[in-house]
C-alpha atoms as a PDB file:
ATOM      1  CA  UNK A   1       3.155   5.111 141.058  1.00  0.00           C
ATOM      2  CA  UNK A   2       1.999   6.037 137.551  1.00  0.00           C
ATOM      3  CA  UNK A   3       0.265   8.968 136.452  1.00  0.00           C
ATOM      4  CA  UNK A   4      -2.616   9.272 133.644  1.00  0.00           C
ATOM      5  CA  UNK A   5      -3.897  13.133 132.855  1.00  0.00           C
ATOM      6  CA  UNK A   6      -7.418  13.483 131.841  1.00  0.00           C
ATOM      7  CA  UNK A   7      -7.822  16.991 130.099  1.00  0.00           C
ATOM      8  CA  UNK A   8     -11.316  17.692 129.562  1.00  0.00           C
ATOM      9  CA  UNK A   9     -13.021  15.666 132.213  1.00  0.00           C
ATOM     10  CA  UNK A  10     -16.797  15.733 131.131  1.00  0.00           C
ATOM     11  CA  UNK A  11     -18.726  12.374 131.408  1.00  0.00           C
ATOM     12  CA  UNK A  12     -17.026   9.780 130.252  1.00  0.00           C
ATOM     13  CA  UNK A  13     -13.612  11.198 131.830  1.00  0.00           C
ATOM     14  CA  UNK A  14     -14.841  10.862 135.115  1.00  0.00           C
ATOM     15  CA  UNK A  15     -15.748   7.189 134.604  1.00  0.00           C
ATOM     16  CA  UNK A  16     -12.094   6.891 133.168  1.00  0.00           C
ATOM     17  CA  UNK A  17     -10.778   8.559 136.287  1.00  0.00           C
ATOM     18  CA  UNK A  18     -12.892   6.438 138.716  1.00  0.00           C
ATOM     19  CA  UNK A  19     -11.604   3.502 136.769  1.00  0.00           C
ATOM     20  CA  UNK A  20      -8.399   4.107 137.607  1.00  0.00           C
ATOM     21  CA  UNK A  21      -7.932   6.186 140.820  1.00  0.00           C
ATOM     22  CA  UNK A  22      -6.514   4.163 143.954  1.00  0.00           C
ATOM     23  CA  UNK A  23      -6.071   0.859 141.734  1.00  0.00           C
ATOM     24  CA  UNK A  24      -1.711   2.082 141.375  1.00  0.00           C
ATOM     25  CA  UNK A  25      -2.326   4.993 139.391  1.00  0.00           C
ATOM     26  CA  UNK A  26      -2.625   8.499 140.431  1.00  0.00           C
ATOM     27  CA  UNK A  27      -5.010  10.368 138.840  1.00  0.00           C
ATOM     28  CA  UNK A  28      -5.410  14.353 137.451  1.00  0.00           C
ATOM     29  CA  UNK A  29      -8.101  15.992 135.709  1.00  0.00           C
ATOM     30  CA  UNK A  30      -8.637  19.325 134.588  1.00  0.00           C
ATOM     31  CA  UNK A  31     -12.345  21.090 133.558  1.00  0.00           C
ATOM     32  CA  UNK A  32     -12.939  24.758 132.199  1.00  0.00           C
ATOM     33  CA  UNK A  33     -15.050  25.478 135.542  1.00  0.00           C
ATOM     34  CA  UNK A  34     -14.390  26.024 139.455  1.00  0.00           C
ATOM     35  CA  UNK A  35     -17.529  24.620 141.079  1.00  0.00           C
ATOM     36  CA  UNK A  36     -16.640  21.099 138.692  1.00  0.00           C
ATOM     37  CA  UNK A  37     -13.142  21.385 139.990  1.00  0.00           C
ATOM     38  CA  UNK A  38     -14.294  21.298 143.733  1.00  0.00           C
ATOM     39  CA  UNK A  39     -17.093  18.176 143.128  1.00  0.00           C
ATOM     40  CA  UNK A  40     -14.265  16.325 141.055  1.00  0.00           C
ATOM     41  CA  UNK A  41     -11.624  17.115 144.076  1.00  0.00           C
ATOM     42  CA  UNK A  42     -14.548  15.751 146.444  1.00  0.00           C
ATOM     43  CA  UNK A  43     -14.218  12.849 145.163  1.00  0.00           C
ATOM     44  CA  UNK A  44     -10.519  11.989 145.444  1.00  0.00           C
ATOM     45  CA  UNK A  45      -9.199  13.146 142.091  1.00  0.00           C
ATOM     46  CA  UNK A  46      -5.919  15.783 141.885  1.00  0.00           C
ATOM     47  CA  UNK A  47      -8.706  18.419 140.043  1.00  0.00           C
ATOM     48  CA  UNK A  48      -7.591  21.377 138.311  1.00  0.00           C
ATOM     49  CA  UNK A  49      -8.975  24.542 136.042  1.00  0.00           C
ATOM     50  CA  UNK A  50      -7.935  24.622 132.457  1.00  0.00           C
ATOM     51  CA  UNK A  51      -9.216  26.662 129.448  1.00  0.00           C
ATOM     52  CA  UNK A  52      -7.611  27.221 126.095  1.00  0.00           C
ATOM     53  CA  UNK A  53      -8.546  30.452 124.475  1.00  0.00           C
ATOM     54  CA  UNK A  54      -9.808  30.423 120.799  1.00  0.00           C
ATOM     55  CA  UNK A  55      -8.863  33.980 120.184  1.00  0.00           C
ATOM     56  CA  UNK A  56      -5.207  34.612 120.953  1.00  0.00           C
ATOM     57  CA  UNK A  57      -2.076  31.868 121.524  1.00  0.00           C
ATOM     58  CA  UNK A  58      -1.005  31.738 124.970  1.00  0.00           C
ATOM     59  CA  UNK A  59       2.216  31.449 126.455  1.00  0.00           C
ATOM     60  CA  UNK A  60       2.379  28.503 129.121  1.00  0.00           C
ATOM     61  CA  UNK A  61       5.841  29.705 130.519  1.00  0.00           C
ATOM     62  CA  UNK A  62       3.784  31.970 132.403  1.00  0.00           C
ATOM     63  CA  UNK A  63       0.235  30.943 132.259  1.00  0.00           C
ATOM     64  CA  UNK A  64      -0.770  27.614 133.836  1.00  0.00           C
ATOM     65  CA  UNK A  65       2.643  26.710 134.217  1.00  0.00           C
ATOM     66  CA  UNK A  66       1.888  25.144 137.599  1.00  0.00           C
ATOM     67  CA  UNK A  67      -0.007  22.571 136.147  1.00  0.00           C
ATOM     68  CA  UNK A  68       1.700  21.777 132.808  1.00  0.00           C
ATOM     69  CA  UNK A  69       4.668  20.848 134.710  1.00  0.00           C
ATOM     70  CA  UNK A  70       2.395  18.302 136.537  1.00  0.00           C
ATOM     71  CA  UNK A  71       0.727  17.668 133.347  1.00  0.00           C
ATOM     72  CA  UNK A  72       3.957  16.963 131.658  1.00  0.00           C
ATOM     73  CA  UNK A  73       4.806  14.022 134.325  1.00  0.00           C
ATOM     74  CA  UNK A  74       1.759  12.322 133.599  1.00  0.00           C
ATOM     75  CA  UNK A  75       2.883   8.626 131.718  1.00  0.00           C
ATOM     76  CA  UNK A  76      -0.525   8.951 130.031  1.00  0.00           C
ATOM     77  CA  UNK A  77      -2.599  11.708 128.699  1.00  0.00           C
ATOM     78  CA  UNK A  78      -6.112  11.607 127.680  1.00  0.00           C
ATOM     79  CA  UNK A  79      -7.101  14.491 125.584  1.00  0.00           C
ATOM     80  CA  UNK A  80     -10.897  14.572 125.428  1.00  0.00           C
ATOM     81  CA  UNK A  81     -11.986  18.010 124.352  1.00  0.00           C
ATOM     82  CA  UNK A  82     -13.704  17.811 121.254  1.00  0.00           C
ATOM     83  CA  UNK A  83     -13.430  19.761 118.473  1.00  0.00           C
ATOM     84  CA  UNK A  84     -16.622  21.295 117.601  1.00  0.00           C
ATOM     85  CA  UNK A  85     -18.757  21.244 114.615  1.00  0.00           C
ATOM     86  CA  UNK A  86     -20.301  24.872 114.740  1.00  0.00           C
ATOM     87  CA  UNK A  87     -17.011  26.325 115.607  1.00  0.00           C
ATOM     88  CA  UNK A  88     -15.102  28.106 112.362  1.00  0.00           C
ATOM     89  CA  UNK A  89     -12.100  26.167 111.565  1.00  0.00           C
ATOM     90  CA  UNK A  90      -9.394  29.495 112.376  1.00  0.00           C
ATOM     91  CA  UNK A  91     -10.439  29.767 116.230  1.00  0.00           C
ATOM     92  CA  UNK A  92     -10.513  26.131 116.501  1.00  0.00           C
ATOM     93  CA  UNK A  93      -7.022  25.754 115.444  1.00  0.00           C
ATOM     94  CA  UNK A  94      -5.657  28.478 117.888  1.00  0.00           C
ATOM     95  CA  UNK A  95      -7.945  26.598 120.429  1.00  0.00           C
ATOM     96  CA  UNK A  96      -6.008  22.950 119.545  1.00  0.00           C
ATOM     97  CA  UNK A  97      -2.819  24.952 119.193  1.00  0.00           C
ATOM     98  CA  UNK A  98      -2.836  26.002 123.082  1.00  0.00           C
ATOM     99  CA  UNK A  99      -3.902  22.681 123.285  1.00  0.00           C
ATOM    100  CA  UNK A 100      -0.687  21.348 121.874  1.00  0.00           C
ATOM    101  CA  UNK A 101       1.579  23.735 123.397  1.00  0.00           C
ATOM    102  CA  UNK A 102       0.831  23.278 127.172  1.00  0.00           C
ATOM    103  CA  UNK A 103       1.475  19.492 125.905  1.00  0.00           C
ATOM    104  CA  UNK A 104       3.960  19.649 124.163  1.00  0.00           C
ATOM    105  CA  UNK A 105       7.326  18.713 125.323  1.00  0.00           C
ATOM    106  CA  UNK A 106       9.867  16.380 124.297  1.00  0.00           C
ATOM    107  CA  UNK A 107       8.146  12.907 126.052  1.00  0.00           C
ATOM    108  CA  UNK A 108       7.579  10.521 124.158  1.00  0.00           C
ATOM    109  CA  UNK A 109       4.337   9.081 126.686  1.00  0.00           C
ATOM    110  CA  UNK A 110       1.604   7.421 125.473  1.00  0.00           C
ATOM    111  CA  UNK A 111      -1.423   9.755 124.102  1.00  0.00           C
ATOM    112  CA  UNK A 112      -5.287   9.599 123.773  1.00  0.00           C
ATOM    113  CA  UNK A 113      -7.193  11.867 121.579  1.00  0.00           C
ATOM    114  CA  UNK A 114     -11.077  11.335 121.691  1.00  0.00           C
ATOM    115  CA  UNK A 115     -12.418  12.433 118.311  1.00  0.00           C
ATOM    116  CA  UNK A 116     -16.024  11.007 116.455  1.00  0.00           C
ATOM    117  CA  UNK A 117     -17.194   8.721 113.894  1.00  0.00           C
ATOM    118  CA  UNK A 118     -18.995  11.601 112.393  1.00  0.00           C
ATOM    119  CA  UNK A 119     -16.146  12.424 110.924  1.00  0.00           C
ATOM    120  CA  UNK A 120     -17.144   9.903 108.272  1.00  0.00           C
ATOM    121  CA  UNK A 121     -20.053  10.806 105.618  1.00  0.00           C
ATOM    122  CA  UNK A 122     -23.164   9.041 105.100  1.00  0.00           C
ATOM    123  CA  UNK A 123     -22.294   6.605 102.413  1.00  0.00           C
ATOM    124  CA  UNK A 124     -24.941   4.281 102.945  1.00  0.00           C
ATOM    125  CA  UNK A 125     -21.932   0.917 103.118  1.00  0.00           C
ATOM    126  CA  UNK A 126     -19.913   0.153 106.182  1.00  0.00           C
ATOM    127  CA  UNK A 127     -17.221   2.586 106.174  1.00  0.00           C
ATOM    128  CA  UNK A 128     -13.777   2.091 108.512  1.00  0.00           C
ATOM    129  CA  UNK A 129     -10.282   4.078 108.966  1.00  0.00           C
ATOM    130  CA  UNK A 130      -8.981   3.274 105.223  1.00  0.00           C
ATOM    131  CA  UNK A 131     -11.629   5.801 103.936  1.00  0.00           C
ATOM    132  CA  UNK A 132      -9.427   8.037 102.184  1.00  0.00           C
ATOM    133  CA  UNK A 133     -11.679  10.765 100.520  1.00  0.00           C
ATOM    134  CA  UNK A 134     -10.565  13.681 102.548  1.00  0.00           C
ATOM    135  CA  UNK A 135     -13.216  15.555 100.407  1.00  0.00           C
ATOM    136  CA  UNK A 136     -16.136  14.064 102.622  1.00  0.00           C
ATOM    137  CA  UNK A 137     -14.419  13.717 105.919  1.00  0.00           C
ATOM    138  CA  UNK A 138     -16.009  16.021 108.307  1.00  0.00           C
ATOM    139  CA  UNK A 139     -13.146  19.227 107.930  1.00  0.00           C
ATOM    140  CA  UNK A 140     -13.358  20.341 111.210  1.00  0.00           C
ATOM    141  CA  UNK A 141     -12.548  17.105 113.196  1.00  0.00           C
ATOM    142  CA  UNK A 142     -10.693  16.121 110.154  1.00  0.00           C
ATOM    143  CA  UNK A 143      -8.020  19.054 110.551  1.00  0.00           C
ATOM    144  CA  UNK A 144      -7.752  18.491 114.231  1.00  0.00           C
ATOM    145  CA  UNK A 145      -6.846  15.273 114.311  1.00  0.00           C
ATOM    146  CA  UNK A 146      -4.224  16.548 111.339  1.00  0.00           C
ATOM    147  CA  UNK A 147      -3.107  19.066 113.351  1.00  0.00           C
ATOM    148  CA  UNK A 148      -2.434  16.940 116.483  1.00  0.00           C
ATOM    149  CA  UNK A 149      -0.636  14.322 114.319  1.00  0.00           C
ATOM    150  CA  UNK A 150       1.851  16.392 112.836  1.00  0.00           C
ATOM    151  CA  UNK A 151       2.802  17.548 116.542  1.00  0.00           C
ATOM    152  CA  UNK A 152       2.485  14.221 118.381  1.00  0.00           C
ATOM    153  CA  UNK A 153       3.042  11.177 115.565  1.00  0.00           C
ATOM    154  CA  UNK A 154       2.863   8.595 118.258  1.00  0.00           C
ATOM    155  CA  UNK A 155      -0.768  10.106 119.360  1.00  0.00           C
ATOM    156  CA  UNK A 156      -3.586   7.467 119.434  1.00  0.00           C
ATOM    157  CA  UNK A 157      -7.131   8.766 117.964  1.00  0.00           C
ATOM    158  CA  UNK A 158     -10.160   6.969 118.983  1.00  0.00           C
ATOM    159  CA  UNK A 159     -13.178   7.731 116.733  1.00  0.00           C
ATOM    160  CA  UNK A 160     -15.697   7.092 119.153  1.00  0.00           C
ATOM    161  CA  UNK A 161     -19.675   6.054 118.072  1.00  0.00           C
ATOM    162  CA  UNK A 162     -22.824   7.558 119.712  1.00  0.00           C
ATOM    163  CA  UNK A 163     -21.538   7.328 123.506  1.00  0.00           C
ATOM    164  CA  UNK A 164     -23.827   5.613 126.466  1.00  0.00           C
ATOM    165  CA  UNK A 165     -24.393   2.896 129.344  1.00  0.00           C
ATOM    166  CA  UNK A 166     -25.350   3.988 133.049  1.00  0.00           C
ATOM    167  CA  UNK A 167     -27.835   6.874 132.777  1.00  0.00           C
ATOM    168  CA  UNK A 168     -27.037   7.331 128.998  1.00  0.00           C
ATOM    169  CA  UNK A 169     -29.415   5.679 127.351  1.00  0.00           C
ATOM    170  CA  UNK A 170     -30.314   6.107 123.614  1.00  0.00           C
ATOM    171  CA  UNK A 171     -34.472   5.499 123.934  1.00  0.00           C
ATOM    172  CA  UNK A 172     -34.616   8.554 126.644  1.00  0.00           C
ATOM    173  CA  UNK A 173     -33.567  10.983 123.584  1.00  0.00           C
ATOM    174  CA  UNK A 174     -37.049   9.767 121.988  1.00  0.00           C
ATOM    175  CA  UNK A 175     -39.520   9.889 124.877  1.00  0.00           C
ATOM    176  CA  UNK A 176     -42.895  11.017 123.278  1.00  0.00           C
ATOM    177  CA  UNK A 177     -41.215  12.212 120.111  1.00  0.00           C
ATOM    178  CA  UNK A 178     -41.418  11.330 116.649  1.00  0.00           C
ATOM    179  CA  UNK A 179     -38.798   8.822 115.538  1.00  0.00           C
ATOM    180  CA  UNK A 180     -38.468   9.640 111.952  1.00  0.00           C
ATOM    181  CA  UNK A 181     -35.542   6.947 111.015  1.00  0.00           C
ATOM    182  CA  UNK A 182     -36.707   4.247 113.088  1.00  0.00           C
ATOM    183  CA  UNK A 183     -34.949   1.458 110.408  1.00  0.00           C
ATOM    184  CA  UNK A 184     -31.626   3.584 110.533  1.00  0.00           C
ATOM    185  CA  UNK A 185     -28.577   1.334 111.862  1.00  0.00           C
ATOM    186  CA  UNK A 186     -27.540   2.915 115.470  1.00  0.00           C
ATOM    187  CA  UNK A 187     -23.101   3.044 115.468  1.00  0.00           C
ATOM    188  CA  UNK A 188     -23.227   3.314 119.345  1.00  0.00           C
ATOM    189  CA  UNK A 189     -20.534   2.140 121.894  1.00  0.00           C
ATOM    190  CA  UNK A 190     -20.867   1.739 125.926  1.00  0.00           C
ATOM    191  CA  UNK A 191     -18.199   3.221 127.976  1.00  0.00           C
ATOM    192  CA  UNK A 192     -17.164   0.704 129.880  1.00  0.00           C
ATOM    193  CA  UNK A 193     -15.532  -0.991 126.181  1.00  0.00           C
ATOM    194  CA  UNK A 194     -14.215   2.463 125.995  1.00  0.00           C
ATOM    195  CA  UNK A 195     -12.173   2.020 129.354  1.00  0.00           C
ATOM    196  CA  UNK A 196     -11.448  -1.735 128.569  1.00  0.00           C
ATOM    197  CA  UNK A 197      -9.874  -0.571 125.115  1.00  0.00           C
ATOM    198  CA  UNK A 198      -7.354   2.155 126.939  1.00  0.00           C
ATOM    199  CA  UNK A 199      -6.525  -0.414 129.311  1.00  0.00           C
ATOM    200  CA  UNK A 200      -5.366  -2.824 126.650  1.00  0.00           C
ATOM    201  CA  UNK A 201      -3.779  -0.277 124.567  1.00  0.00           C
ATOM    202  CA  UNK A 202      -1.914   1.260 127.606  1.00  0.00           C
ATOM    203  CA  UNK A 203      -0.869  -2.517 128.635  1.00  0.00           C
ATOM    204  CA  UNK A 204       0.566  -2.827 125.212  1.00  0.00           C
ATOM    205  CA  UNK A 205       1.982   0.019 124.998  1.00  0.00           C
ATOM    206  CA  UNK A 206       0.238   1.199 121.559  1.00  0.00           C
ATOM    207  CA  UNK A 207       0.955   4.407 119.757  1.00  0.00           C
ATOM    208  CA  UNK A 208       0.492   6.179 116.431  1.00  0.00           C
ATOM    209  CA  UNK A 209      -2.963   4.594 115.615  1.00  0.00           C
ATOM    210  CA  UNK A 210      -6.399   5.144 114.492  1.00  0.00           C
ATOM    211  CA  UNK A 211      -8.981   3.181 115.947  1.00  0.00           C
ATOM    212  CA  UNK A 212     -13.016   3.494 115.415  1.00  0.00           C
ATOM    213  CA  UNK A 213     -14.226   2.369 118.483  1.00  0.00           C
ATOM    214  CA  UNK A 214     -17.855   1.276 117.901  1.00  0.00           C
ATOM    215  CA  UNK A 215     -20.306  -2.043 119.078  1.00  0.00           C
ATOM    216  CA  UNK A 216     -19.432  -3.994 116.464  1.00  0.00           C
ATOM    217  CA  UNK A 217     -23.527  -5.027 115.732  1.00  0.00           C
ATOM    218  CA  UNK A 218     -25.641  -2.535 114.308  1.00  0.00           C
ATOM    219  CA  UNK A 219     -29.040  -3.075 115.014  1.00  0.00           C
ATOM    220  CA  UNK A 220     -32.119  -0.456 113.939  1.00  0.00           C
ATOM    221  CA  UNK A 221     -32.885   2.849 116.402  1.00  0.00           C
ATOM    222  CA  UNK A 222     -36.534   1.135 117.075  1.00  0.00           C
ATOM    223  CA  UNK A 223     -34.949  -2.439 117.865  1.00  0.00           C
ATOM    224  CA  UNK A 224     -32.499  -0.479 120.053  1.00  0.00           C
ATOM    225  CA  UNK A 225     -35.718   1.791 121.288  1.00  0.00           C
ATOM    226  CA  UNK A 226     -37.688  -1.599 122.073  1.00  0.00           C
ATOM    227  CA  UNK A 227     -34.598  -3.324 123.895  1.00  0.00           C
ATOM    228  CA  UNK A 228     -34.582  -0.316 126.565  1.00  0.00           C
ATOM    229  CA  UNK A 229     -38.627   0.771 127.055  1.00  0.00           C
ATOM    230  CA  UNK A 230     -39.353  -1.650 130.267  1.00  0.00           C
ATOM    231  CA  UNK A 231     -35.535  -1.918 131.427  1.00  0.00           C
ATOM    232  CA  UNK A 232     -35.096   1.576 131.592  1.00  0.00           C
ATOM    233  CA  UNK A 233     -38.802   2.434 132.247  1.00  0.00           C
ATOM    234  CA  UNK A 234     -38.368   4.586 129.728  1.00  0.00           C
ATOM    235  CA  UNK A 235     -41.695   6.633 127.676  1.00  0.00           C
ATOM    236  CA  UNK A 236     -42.218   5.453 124.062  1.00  0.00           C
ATOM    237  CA  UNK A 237     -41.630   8.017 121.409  1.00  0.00           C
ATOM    238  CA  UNK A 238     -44.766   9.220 120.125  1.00  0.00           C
ATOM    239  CA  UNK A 239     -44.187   7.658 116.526  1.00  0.00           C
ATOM    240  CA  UNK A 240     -41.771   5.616 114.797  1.00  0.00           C
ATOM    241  CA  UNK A 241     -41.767   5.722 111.236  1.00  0.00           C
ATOM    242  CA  UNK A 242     -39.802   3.658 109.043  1.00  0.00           C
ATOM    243  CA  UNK A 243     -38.011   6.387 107.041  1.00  0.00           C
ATOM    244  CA  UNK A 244     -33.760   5.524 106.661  1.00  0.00           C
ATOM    245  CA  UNK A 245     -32.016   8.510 105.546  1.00  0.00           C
ATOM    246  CA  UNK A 246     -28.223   8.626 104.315  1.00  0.00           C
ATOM    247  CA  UNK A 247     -27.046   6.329 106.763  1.00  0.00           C
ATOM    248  CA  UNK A 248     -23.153   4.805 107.747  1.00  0.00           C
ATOM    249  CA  UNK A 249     -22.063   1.980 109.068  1.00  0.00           C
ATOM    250  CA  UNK A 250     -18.486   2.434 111.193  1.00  0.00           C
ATOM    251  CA  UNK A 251     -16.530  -0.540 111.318  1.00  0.00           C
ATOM    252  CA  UNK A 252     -14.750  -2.196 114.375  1.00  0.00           C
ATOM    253  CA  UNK A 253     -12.877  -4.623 112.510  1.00  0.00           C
ATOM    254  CA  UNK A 254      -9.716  -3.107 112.871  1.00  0.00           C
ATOM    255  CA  UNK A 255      -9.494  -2.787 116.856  1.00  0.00           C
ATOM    256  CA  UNK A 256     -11.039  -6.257 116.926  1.00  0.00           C
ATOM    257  CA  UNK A 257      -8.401  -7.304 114.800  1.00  0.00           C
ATOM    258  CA  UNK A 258      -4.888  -5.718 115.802  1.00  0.00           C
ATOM    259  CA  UNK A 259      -5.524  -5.491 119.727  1.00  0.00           C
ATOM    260  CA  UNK A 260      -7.637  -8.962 120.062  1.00  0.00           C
ATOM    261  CA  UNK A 261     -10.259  -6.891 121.304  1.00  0.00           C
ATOM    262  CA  UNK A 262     -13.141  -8.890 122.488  1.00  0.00           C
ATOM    263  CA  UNK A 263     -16.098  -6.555 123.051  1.00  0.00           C
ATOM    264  CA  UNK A 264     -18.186  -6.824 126.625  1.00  0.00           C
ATOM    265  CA  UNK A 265     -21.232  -5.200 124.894  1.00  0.00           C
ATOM    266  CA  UNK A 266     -21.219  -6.037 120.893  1.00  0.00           C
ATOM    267  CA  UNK A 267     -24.747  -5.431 120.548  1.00  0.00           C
ATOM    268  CA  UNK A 268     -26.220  -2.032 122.067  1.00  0.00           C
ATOM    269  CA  UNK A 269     -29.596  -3.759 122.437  1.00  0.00           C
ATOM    270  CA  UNK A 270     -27.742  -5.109 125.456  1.00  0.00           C
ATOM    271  CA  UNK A 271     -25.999  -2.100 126.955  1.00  0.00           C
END
């Protein structure tokens, strides 16, 4: 039976987990807190406690060692702890270091690092992964992703959009508040393309690549707002106004293109 390791299991890891648990894969997941280790055990998933200090470098001969041997079995690893915006760029990289070392070992398996499409700037143009002014990447999630290439080459990054689907749902963020960019184009992507797109890449074996993963239409926050008010029974915002600020448009050309991606929600009017 194969193995896939979900470090970080927030949200959208537990959808990942469901999506493969009892379907020939065994399944492990690790969160930073006990009580979500118990409710993620409860519901049939090999659960364990993980945390990776910012402060000091920790040696996993002796700490956690348990579980990075397990870990280090896993045929698949999905890394999805995000590296934060607010955090200064030193404690992050001791953070990602630990990261790496309770990884790190001499497999060559197939690994998943969730990272955002705000890394790009606002450039007011479509934008995809050939933008190469490092200048007005986002530094933070820029250096991480950096820092986990030069330790794993064959590591897979997916730039994920504005995440939702299920009891996500973009208009609920704007019930009876003022919608200031209401002509803005929305770079949003359900989870369900998310799991389709490791499925593929783990069926094909990918490695070493840089995907955005994003609904390849981009339609405005109020058309997106409008799409979801009676399905979701969701409250209006307040106001709309038709401000657009700096704005981006991410790009899904390239998954679409090398992995012959068809997407099962293009349009997150429809998600």
């Amino acid at each position: 039976m194969k193995k896939i390791g979900i470090i970080g299991c927030g949200w959208l890891g537990e959808k990942i987990a469901a999506n493969y648990n009892n379907k020939g894969w065994e399944v492990f997941v690790s969160n930073t807190h006990e009580s979500k280790r118990l409710l993620m055990a409860e519901n049939g998933f090999n659960a364990f406690v993980l945390t990776f200090p910012d402060n000091e470098l920790m040696d996993y001969k002796s700490v956690y060692s348990a579980e990075k041997k397990i870990f280090d079995e896993c045929d698949v690893i999905i890394l999805s702890i995000p590296a934060s915006n607010r955090q200064n760029i030193d404690s992050l990289t001791i953070k990602f270091q630990n990261i790496i070392n309770f990884l790190n070992n001499k497999s060559t398996r197939q690994l998943f690092y969730f990272n955002s499409t705000g890394i790009y700037p606002n450039v007011n143009a479509v934008i995809d992964e050939d933008f190469n002014d490092i200048s007005l990447l986002n530094p933070n999630f820029y250096a991480i992703e950096q820092l986990l290439i030069k330790s794993f080459p064959f590591i897979n990054i997916l730039r994920l959009a504005g995440l939702f689907g299920d009891d996500r749902v973009f208009s609920r963020y704007f019930s009876n508040r003022v919608l200031e960019t209401g002509l803005q184009p929305v770079n949003h992507i359900h989870y369900k393309d998310i799991i389709e797109i490791i499925a593929l890449m783990i069926s094909q074996k990918t490695t070493g690549k840089i995907y955005n993963v994003v609904a390849p239409e981009h339609p405005t926050k109020k058309d997106v707002i409008a799409s979801q008010l009676i399905k979701y029974n969701c409250s209006p915002p307040a106001q709309i106004l038709n401000q657009v600020q700096d704005y981006k448009i991410v790009s899904s050309e390239k998954i679409i293109r090398e992995l012959k991606y068809s997407f099962r929600f293009p349009n997150p009017c429809k998600f």
